[in-house]
N, C-alpha and C. Protein backbone atom coordinates (compact mmCIF):
# COMPACT_ATOMS: atom_id res chain seq x y z
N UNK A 1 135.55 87.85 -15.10
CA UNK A 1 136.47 86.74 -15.04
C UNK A 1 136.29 86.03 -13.71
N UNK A 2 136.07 84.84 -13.67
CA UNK A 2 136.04 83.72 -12.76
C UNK A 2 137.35 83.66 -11.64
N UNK A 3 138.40 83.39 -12.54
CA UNK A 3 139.61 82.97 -12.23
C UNK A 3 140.65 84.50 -11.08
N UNK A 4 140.49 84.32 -10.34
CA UNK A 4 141.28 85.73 -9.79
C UNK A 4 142.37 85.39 -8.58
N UNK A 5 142.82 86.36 -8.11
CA UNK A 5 143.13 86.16 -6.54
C UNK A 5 142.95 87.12 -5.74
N UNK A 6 142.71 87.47 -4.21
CA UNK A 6 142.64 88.66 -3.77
C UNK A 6 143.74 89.03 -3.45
N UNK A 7 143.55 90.69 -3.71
CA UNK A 7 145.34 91.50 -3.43
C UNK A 7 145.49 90.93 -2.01
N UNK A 8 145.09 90.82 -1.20
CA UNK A 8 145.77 90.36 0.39
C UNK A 8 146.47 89.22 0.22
N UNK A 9 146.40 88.58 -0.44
CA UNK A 9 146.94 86.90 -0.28
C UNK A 9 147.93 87.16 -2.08
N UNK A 10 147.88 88.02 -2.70
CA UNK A 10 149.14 88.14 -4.01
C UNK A 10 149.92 88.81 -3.41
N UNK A 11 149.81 89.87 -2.86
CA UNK A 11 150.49 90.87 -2.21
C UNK A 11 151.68 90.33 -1.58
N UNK A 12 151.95 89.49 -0.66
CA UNK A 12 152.81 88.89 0.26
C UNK A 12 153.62 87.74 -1.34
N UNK A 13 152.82 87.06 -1.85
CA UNK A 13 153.33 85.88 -2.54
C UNK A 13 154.28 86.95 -3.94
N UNK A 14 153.61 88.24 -4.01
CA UNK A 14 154.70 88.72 -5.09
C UNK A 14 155.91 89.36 -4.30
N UNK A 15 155.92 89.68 -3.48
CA UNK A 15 157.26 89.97 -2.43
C UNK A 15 157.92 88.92 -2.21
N UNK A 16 157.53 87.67 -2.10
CA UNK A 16 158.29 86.53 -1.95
C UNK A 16 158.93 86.39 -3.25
N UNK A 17 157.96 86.57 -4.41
CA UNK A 17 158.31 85.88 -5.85
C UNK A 17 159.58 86.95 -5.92
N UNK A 18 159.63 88.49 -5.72
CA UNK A 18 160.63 89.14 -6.15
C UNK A 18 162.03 88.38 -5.49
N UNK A 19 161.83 88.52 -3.88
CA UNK A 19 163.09 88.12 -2.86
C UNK A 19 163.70 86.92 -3.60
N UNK A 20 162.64 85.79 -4.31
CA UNK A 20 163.71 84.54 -4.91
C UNK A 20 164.00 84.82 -6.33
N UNK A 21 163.22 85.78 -6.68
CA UNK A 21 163.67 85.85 -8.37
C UNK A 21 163.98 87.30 -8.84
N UNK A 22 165.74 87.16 -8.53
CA UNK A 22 165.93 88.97 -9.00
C UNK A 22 165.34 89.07 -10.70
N UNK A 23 165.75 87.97 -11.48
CA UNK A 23 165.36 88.37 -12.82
C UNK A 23 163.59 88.78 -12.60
N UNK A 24 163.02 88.64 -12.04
CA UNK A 24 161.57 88.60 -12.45
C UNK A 24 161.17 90.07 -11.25
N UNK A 25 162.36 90.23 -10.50
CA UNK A 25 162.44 92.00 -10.19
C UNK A 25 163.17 92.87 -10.93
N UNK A 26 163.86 92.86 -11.64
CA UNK A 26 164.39 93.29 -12.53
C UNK A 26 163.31 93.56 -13.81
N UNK A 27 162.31 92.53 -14.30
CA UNK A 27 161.38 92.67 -15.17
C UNK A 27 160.42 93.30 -14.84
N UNK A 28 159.84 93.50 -13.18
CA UNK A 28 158.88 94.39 -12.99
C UNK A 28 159.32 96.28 -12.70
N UNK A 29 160.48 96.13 -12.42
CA UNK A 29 160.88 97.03 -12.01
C UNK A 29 161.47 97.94 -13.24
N UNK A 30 161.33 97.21 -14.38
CA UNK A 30 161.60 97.90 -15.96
C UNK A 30 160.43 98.15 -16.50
N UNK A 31 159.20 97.06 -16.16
CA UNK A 31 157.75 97.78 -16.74
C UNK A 31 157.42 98.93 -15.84
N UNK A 32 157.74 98.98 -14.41
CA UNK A 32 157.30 100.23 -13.61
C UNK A 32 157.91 101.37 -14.12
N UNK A 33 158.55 101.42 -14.77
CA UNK A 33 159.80 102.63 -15.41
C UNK A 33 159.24 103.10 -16.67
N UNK A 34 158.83 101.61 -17.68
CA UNK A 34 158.58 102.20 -18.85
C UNK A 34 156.77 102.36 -18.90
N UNK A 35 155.99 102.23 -17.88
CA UNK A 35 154.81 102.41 -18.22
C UNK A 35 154.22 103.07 -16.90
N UNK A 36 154.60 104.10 -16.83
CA UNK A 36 153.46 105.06 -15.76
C UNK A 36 152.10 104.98 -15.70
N UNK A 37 151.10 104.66 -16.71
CA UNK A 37 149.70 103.77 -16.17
C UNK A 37 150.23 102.42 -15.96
N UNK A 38 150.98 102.01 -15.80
CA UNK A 38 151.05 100.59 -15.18
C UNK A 38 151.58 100.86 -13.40
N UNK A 39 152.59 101.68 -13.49
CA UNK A 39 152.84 101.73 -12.37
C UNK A 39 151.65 102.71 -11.16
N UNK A 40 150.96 103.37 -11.88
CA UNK A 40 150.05 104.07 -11.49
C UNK A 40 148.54 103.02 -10.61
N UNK A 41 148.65 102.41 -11.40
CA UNK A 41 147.46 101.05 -11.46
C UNK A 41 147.49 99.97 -10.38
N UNK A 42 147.59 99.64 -9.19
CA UNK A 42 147.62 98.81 -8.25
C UNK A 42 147.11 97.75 -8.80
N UNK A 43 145.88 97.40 -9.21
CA UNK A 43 145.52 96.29 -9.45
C UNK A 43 146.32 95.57 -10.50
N UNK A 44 146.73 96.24 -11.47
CA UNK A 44 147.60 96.16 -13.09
C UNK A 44 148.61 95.46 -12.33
N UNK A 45 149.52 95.98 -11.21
CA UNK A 45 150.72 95.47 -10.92
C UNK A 45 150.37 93.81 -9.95
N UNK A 46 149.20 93.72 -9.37
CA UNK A 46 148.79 93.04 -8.38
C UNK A 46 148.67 91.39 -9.76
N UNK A 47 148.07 91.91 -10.59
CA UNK A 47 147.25 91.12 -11.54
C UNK A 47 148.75 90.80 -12.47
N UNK A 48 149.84 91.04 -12.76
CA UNK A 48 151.07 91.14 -13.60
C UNK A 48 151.45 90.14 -12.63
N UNK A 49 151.71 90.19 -11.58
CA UNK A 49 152.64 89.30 -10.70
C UNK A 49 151.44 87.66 -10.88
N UNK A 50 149.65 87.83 -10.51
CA UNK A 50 149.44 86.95 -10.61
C UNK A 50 149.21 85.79 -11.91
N UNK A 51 149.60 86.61 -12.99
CA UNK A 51 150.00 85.91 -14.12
C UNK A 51 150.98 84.93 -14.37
N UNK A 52 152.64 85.37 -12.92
CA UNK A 52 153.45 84.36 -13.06
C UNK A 52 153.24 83.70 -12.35
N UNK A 53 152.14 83.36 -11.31
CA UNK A 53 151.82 82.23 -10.62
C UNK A 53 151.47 81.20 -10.94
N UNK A 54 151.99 79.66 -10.89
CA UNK A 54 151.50 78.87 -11.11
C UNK A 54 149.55 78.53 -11.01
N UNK A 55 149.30 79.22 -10.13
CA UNK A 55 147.45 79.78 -10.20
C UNK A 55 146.80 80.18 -11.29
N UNK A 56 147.48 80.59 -12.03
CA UNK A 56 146.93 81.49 -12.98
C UNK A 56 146.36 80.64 -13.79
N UNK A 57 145.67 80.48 -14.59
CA UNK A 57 144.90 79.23 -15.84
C UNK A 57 145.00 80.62 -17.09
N UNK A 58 146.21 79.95 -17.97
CA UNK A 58 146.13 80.66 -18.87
C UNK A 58 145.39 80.23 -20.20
N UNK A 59 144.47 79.20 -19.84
CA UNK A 59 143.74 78.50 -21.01
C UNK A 59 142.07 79.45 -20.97
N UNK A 60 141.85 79.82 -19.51
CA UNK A 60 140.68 80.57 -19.73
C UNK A 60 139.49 81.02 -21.01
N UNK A 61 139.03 80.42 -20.51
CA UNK A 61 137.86 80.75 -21.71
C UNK A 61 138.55 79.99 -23.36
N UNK A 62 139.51 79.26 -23.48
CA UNK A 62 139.50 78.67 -24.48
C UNK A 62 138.91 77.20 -24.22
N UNK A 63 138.33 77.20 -25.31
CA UNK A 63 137.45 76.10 -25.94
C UNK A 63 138.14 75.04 -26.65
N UNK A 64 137.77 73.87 -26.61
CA UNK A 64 138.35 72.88 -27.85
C UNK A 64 137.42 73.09 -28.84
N UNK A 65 138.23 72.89 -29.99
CA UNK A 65 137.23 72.84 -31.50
C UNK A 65 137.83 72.05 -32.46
N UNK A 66 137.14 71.19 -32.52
CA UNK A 66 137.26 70.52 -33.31
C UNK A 66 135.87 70.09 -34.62
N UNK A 67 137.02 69.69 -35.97
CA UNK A 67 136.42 69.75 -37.74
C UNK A 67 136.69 68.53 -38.10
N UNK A 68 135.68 67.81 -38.74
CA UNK A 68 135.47 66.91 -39.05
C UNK A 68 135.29 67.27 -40.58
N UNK A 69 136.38 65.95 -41.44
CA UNK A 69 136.86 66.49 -42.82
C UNK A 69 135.50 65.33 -43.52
């Protein structure tokens, strides 16, 4: 995958994201509970937070396709 961020520079921005958004600590702090390989996984948790970043390109690797009738 192309698209990433490095843990040094998510690291700080998901501590910020928790401090302004209890709901979205509240949501990580219920997957850390219900999934012990998640919470086990540094990168898993690093890569979860950079999903709610506006950074993230969730179109990745999709294509337009278009059919001609």
């Amino acid at each position: 995958r192309v698209e990433y961020i490095e843990g040094y520079a998510i690291a700080p921005l998901a501590e910020a994201m928790m401090a302004a958004d209890p709901a979205l600590k509240a949501a990580f702090e219920a997957k850390l509970a219900a999934e012990p390989e998640f919470a086990a996984d540094g990168d898993a948790r690093l890569q979860w937070f950079y999903e709610r970043t506006p950074f993230y390109d969730d179109r990745f690797r999709l294509y337009p396709v278009g059919r001609e009738n």
